[in-house]
Protein backbone atom coordinates (compact mmCIF):
# COMPACT_ATOMS: atom_id res chain seq x y z
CA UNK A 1 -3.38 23.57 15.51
CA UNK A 2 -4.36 20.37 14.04
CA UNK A 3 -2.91 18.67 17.00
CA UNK A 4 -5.80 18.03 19.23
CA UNK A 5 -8.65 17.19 16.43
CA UNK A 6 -5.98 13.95 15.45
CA UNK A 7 -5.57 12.88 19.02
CA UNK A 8 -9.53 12.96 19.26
CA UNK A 9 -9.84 11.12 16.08
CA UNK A 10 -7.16 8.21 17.18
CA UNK A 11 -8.50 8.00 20.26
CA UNK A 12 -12.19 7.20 18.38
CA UNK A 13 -10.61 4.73 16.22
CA UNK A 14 -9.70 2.37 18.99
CA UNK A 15 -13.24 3.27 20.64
CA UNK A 16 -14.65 2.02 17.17
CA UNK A 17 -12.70 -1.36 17.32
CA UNK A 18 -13.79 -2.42 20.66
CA UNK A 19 -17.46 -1.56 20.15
CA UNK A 20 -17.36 -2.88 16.65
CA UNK A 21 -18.38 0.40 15.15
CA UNK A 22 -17.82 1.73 11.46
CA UNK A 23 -16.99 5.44 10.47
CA UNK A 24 -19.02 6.82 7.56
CA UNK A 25 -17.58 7.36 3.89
CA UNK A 26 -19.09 10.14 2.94
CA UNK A 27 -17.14 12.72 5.42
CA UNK A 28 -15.70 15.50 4.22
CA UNK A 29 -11.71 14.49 2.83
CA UNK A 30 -10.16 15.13 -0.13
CA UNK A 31 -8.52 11.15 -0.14
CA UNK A 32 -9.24 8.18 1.31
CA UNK A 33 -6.50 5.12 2.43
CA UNK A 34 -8.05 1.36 3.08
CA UNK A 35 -5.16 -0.79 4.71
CA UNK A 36 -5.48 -3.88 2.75
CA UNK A 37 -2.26 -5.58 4.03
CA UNK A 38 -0.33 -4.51 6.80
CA UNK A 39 2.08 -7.06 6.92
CA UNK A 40 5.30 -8.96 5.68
CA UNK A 41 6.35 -11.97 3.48
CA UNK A 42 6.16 -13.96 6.94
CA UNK A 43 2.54 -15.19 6.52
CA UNK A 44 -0.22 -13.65 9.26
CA UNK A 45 -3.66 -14.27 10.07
CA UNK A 46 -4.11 -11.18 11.16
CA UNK A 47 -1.75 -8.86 8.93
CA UNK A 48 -1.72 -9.93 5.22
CA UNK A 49 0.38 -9.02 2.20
CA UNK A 50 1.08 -4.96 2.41
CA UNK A 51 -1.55 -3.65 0.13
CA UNK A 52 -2.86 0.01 0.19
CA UNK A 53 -6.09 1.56 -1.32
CA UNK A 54 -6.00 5.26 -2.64
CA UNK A 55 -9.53 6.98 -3.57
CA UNK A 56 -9.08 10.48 -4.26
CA UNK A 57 -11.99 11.85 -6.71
CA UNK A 58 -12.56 9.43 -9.63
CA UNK A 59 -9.12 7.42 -8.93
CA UNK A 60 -8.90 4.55 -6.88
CA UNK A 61 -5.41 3.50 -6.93
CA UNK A 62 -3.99 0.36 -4.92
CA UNK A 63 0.03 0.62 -4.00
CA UNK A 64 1.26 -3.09 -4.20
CA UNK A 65 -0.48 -6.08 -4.23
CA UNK A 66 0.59 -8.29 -1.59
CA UNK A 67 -0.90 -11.90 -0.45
CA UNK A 68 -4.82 -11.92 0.18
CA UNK A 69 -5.14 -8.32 -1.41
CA UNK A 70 -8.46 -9.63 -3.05
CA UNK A 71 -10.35 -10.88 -0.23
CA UNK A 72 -9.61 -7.80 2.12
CA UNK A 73 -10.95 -5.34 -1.15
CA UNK A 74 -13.41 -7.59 -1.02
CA UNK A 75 -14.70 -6.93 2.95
CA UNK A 76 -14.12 -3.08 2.59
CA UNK A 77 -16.21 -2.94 -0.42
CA UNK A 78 -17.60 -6.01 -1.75
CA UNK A 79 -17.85 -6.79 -5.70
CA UNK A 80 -18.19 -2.67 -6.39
CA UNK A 81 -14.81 -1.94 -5.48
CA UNK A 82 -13.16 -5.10 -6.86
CA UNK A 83 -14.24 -4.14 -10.25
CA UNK A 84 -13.48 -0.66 -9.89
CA UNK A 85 -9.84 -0.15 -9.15
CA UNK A 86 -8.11 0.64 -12.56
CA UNK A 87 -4.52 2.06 -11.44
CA UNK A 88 -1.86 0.00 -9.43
CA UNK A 89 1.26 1.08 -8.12
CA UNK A 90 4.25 -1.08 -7.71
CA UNK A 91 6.75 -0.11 -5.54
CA UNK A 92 9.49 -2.95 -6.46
CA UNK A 93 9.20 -6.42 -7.83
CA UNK A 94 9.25 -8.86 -4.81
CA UNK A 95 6.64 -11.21 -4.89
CA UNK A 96 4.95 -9.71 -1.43
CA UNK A 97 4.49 -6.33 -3.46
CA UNK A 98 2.90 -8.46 -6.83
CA UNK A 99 1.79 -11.53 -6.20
CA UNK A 100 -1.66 -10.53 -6.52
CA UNK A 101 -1.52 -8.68 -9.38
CA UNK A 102 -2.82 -11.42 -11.93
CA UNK A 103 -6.06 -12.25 -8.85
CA UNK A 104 -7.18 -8.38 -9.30
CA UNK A 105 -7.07 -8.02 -12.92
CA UNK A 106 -8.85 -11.45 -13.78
CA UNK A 107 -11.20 -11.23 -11.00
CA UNK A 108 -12.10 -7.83 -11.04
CA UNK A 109 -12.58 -8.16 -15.10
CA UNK A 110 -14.35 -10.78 -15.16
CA UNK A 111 -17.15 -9.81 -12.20
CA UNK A 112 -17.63 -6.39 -14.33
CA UNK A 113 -14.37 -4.08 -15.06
CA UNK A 114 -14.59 -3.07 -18.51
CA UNK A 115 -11.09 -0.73 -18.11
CA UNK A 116 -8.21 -1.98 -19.13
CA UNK A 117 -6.15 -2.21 -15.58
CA UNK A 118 -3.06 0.39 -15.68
CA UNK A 119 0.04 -0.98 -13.96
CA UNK A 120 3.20 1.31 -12.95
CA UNK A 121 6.31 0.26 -11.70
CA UNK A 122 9.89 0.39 -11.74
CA UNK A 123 12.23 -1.67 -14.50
CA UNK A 124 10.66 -5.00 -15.46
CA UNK A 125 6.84 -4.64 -14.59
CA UNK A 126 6.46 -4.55 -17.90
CA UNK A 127 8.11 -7.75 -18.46
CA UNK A 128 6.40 -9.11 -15.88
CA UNK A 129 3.07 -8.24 -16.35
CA UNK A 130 3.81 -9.84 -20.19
CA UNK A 131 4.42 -13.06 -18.31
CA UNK A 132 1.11 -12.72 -16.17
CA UNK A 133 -0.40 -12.38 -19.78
CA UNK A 134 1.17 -15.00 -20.97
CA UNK A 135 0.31 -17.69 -18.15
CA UNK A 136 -3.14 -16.52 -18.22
CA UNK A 137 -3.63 -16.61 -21.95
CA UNK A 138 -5.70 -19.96 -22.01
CA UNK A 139 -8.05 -19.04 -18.99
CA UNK A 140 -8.68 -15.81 -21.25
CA UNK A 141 -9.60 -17.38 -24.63
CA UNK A 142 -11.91 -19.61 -22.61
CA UNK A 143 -14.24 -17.20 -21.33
CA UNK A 144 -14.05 -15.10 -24.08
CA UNK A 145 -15.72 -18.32 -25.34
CA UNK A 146 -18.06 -18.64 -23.19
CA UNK A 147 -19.50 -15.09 -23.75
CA UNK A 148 -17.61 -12.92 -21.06
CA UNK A 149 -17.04 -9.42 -22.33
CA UNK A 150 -13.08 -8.75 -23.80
CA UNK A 151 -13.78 -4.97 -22.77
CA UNK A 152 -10.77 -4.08 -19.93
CA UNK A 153 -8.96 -7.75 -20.12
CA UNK A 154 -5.51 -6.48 -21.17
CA UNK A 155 -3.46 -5.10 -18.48
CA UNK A 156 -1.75 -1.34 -19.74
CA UNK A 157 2.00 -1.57 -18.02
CA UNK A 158 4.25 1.44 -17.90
CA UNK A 159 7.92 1.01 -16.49
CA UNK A 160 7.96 4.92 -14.84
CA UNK A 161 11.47 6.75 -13.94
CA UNK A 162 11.62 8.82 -10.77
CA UNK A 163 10.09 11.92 -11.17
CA UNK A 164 5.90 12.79 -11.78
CA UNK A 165 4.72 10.42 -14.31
CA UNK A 166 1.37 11.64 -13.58
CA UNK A 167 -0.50 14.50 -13.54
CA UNK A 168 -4.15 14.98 -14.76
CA UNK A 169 -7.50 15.96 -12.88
CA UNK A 170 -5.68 17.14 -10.03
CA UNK A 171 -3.54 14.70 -8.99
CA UNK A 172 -0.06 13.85 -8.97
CA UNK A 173 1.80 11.30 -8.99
CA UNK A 174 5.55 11.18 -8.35
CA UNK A 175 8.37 7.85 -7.99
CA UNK A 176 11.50 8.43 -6.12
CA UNK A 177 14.52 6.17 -5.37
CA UNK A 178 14.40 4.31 -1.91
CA UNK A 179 17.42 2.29 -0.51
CA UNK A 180 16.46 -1.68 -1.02
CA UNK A 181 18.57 -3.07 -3.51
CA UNK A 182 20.87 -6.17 -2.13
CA UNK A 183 23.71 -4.48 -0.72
CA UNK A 184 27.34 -6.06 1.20
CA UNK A 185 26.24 -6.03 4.73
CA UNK A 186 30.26 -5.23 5.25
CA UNK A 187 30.70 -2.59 3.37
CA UNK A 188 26.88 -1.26 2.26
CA UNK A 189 28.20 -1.32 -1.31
CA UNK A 190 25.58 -1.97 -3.82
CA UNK A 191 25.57 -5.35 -5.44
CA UNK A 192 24.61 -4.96 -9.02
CA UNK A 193 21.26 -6.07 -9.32
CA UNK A 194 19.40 -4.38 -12.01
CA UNK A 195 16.14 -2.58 -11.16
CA UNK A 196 14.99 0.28 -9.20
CA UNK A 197 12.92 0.27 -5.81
CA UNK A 198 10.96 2.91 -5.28
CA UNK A 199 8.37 5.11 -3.18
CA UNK A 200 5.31 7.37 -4.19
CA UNK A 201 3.99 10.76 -3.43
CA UNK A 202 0.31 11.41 -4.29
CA UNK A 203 -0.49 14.61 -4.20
CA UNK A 204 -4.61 15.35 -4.52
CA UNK A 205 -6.49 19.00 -4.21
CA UNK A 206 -3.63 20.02 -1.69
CA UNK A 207 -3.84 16.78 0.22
CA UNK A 208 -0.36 14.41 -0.11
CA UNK A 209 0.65 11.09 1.17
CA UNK A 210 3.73 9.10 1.10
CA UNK A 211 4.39 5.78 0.94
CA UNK A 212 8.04 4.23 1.73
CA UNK A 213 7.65 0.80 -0.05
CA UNK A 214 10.41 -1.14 1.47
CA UNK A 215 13.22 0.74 2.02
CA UNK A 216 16.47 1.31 4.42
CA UNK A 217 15.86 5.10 5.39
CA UNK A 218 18.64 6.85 6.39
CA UNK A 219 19.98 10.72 6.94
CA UNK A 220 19.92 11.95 3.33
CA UNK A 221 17.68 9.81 2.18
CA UNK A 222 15.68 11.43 -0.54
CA UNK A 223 12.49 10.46 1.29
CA UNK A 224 13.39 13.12 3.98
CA UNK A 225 12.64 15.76 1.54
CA UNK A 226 10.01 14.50 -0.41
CA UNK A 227 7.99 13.79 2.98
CA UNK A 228 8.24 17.28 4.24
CA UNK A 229 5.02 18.84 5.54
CA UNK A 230 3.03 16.15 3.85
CA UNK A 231 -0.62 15.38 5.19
CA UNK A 232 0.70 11.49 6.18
CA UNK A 233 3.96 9.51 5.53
CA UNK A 234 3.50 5.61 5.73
CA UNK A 235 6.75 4.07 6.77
CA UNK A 236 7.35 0.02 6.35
CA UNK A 237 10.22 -1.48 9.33
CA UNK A 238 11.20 -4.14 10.78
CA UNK A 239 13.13 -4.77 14.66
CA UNK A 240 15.40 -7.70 14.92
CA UNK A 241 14.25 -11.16 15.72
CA UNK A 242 15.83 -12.20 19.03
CA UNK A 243 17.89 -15.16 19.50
CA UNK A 244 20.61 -16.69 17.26
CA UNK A 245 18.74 -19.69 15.89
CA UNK A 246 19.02 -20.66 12.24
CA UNK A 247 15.34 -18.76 11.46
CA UNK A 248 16.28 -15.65 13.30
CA UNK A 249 19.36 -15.47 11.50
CA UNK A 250 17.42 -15.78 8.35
CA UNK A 251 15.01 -13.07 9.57
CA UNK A 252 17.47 -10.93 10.14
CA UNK A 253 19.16 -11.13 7.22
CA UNK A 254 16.83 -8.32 5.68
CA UNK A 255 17.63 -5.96 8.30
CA UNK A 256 20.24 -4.17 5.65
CA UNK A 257 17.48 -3.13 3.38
CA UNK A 258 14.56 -2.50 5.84
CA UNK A 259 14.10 0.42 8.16
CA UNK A 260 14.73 0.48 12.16
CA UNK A 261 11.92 2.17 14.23
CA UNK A 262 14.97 3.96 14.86
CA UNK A 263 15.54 5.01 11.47
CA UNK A 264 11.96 5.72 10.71
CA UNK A 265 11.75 8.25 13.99
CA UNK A 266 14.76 10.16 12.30
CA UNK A 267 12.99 10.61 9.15
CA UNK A 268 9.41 11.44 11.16
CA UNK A 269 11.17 14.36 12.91
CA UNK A 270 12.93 15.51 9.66
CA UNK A 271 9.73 15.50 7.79
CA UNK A 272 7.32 16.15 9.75
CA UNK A 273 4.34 15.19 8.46
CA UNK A 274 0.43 15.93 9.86
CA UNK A 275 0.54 12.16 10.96
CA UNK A 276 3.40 9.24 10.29
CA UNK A 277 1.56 5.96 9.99
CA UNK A 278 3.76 2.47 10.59
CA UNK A 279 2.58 -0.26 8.15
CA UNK A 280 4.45 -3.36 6.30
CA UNK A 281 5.60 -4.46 9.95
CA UNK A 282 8.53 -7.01 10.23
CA UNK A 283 7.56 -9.41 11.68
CA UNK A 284 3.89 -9.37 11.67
CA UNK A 285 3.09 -9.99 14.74
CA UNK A 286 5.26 -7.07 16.66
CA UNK A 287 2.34 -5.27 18.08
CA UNK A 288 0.97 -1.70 18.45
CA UNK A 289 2.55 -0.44 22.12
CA UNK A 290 5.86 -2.57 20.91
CA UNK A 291 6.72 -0.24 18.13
CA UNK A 292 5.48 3.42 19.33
CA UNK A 293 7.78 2.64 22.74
CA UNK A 294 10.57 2.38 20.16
CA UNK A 295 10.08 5.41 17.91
CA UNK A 296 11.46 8.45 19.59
CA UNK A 297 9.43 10.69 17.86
CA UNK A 298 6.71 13.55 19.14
CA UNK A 299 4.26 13.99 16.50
CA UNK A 300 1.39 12.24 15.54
CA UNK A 301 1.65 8.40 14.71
CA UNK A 302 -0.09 5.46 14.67
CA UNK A 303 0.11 1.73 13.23
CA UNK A 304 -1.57 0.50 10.71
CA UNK A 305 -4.25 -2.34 10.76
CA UNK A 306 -5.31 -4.54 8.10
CA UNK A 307 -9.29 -2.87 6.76
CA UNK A 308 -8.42 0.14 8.69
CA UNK A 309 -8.85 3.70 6.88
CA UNK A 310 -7.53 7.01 6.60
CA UNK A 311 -9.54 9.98 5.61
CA UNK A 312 -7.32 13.20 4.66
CA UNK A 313 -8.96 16.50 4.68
CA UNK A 314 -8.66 19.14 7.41
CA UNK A 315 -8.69 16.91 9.71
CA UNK A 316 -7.14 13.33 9.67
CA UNK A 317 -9.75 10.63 10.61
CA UNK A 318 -9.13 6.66 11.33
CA UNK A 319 -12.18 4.34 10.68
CA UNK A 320 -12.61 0.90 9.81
CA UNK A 321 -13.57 -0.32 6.25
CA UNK A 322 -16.73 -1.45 5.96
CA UNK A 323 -17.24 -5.19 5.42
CA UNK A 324 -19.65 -5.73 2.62
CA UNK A 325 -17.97 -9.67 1.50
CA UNK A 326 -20.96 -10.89 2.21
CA UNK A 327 -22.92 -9.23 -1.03
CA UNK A 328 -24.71 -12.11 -3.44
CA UNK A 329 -22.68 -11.18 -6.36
CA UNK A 330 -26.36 -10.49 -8.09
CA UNK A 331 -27.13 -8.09 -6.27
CA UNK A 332 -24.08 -6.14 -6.14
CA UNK A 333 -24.83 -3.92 -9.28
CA UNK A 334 -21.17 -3.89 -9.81
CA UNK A 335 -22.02 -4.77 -13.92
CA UNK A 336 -22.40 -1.81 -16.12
CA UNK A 337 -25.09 -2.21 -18.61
């Protein structure tokens, strides 16, 4: 029965793009998604580093941190929201999922966050967020010289298991194991490197979301179940680079741990969610028509585009971010007294 309202409501979001128009914040939803990054390690004007804003109640929660995550948090909400996001989510440890980790912490302290940043991930973000510490320990002793605040400078990292590692307020949080370890292309056999890779459920007042991080979905995969009935699953993929020269051999090479729109259309009709979104596209510049023609699947779907948004309520709306970058930091009242 929902059906019709989401068709309406995709069908506005292109309308909004070509006339350059920007949906309201304050509609009715229970959580909110900004598209950061929609892209790849490839670099893209036009898709950066995948990056994904979560704002349900009080929490604003960004899953990975990939290249130019600042400056698009930046043009959906100027210096207000780049102060105020306090809980990351780290789906694995490639540098296209962290390697703006250090930019939001330091930059979002030091404009006016006065909470400690929480970071969760899977084996070694802790370790790794010690070394972010570490690198950045003489930039940090300088301005506390120089009379910026200490409050919310230390970065809070938990290495989470699969399962809910948390629940408070209303939502709910939950890792599970996705499929992109190194593998033998051969014989698919695991190669031994240590670490997890994982995806997220957030759950939020009866609203739910999914996100894939990078994964090689297949039948059985746990994400099948997880996904099932939830308001939106967002599914990375990649489709093979034509040709057989050196760089789309080297391209290709991922294609074992990355999903096939194929692959991705077989977990849409297992799970079934209200809408399946496409984001973290490989490579960045496949386009829009290019990827729904290959994805047998009859629900709901869309792609993502970098600053567009997602509100989840009873219905499922798609808007643009707002682009507030241009906000004289003085004036942004993003300091609290």
């Amino acid at each position: 029965m929902f059906v019709k309202p989401i068709i309406l409501l995709v069908t506005s979001f292109f309308l909004a793009f070509t006339m350059q128009i920007s949906f309201s914040a304050d509609q009715e939803h229970e959580i909110k998604l900004t598209f950061l990054g929609t892209g790849a390690p490839r670099p893209s004007a036009k898709r950066y580093g995948p990056s994904i804003l979560v704002e349900a109640g009080e929490y604003k929660i960004l899953v990975d941190a990939g290249p130019g995550m600042r400056e698009r948090i930046f043009e959906a909400g100027g210096f207000e929201l780049l102060t105020d996001i306090h809980h990351v989510l780290i789906t694995h440890l490639h540098y296209d999922h962290t390697i703006e980790l250090p930019n939001l912490w330091l930059t979002g302290w030091l404009f006016g966050r006065k909470t400690n940043m929480k970071v969760y991930g899977p084996e070694g973000t802790t370790e790794l967020m010690n070394h972010f510490e570490d690198a950045y320990d003489w930039d940090l002793r300088y301005r506390y010289m120089t009379n910026v605040h200490k409050e919310g400078s230390d970065l809070i990292t938990t290495d989470v298991d699969p399962g809910v590692f948390f629940n408070e307020n209303g939502l709910k949080i939950t890792a599970f194991n996705v499929a992109h370890l190194p593998i033998n292309i051969e014989t698919e056999e695991l190669l031994g490197l240590e670490g997890a890779t994982y995806g997220y459920r957030i759950d939020y007042k009866g609203r739910s979301v999914v996100f894939s991080g990078d994964t090689r979905s297949l039948p059985g995969s746990e994400i099948i179940d997880i996904s099932k009935g939830v308001d939106v699953l967002v599914h990375e993929t990649q489709i093979p680079y034509p040709g057989a020269t050196k760089e789309a051999l080297l391209a290709n090479v991922s294609m074992s741990v990355h999903s096939t729109p194929a692959q991705v259309a077989h977990v849409f009709n297992q799970a079934r969610p209200r809408m399946g979104i496409y984001s973290h596209i490989i490579p960045p510049e496949t386009t829009r028509e290019k990827l729904l023609g290959m994805t047998d699947y009859d629900g709901i779907m869309e792609v993502a585009e970098d600053l567009m948004t997602l509100m989840i309520g009873e219905e499922i709306t798609i808007g643009e971010a707002k682009n507030e970058g241009n906000v004289i930091f003085l004036e942004a009242d993003a300091v609290d007294d």
